[in-house]
Protein backbone atom coordinates (compact mmCIF):
# COMPACT_ATOMS: atom_id res chain seq x y z
CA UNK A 1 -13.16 -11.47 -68.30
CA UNK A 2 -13.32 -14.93 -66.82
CA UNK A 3 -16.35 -14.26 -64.77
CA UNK A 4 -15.46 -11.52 -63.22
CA UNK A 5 -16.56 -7.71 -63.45
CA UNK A 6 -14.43 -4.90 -63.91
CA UNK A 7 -15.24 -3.63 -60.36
CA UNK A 8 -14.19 -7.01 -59.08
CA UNK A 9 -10.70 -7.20 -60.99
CA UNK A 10 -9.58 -3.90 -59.78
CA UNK A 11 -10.53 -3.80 -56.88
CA UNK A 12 -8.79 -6.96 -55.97
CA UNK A 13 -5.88 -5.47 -57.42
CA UNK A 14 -6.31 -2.00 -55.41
CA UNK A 15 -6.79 -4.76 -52.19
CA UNK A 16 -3.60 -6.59 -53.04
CA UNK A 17 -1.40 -3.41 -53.66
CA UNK A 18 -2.90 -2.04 -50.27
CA UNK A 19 -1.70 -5.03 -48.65
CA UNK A 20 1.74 -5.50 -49.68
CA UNK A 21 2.40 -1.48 -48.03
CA UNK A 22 0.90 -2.71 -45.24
CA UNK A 23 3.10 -6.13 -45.31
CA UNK A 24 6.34 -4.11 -46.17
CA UNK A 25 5.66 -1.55 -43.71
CA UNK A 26 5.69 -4.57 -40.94
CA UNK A 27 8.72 -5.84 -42.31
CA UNK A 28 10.85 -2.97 -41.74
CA UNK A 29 9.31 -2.16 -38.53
CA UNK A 30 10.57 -5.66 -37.31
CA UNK A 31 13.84 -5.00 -38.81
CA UNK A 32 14.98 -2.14 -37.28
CA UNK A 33 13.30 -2.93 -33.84
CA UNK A 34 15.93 -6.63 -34.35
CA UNK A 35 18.59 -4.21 -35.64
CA UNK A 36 18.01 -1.78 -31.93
CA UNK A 37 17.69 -4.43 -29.70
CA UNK A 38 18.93 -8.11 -28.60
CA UNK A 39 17.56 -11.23 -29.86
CA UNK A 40 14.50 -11.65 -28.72
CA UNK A 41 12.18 -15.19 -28.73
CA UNK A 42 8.69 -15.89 -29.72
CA UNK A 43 7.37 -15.82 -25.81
CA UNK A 44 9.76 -12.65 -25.22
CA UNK A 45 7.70 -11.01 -28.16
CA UNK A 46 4.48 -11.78 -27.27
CA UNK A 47 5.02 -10.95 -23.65
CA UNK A 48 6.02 -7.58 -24.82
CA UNK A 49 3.11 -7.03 -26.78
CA UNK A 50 0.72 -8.36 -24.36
CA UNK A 51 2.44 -5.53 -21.89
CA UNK A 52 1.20 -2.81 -24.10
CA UNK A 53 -1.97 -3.75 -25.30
CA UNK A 54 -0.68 -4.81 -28.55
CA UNK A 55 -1.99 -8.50 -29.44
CA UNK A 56 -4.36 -9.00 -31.25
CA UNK A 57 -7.50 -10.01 -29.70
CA UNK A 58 -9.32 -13.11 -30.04
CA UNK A 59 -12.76 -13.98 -31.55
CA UNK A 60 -15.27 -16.07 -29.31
CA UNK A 61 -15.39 -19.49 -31.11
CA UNK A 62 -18.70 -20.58 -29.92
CA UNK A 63 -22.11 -20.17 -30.39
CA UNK A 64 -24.40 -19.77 -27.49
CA UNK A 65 -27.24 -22.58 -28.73
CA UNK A 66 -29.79 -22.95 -25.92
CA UNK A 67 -30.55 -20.97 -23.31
CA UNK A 68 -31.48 -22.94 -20.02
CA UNK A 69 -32.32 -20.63 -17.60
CA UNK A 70 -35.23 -19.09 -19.48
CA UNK A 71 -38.70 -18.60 -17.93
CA UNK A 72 -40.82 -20.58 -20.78
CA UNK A 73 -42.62 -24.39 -19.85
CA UNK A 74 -39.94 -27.00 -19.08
CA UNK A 75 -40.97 -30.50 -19.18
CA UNK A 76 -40.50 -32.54 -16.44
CA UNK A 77 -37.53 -35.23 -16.40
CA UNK A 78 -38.84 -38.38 -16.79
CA UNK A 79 -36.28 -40.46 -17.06
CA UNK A 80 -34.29 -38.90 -13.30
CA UNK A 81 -35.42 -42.13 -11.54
CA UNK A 82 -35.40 -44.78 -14.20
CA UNK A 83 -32.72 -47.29 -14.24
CA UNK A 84 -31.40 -47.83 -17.81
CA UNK A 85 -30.35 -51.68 -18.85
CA UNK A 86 -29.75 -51.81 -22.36
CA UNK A 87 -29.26 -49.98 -24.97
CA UNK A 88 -32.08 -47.68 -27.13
CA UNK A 89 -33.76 -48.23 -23.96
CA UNK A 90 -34.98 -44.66 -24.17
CA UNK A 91 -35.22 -42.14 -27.06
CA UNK A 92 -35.28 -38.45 -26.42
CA UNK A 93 -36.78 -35.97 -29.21
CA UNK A 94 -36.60 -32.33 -29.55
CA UNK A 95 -39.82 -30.36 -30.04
CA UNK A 96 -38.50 -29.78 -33.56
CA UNK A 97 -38.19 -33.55 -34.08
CA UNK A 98 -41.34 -33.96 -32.69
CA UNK A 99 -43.48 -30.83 -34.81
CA UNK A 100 -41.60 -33.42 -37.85
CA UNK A 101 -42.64 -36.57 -36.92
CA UNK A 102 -46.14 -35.06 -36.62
CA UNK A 103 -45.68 -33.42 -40.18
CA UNK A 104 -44.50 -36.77 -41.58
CA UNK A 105 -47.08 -38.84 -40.75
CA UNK A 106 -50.39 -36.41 -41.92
């Protein structure tokens, strides 16, 4: 049934019905904690949940790409004392770029 299995269809249904418990369960938490207490802000909130270990945490948003303080062959900087005038006065390659190049032209 348009393109999707069985398993698929009710189990998204199963997911959905799972959530909105969850969802309604939250709702009338916040309710009657707004209904026992003052008025409390956005900062006020999160301070309070931050207190007791209650926010959510965050996921690291970056990937670690090159590591630079490995023990492999570095190649020597070249270009440390040259004085650059102009423009596409010097190209740097990766190895990768380089193993290509060499690819390309055989």
């Amino acid at each position: 049934m348009f393109g999707v299995s069985k398993q698929a269809y009710y189990k998204r249904i199963k997911t959905t019905e799972k959530q909105e418990i969850i969802n309604q369960k939250v709702i009338e938490i916040v309710q009657n904690a707004r209904k026992r207490q003052r008025k409390m802000g956005r900062d006020a909130l999160f301070t309070l949940l931050r207190n007791n270990g209650m926010l959510i945490k965050k996921n690291k948003c970056y990937h670690i790409t090159t590591d630079s303080k490995h023990f492999y062959y570095t190649s020597p900087n070249l270009l440390k004392e040259t004085e650059l005038k102009h423009a596409e006065q010097a190209i740097l390659l990766t190895s990768k770029q380089i193993k290509d190049m060499r690819i390309s032209r055989s």
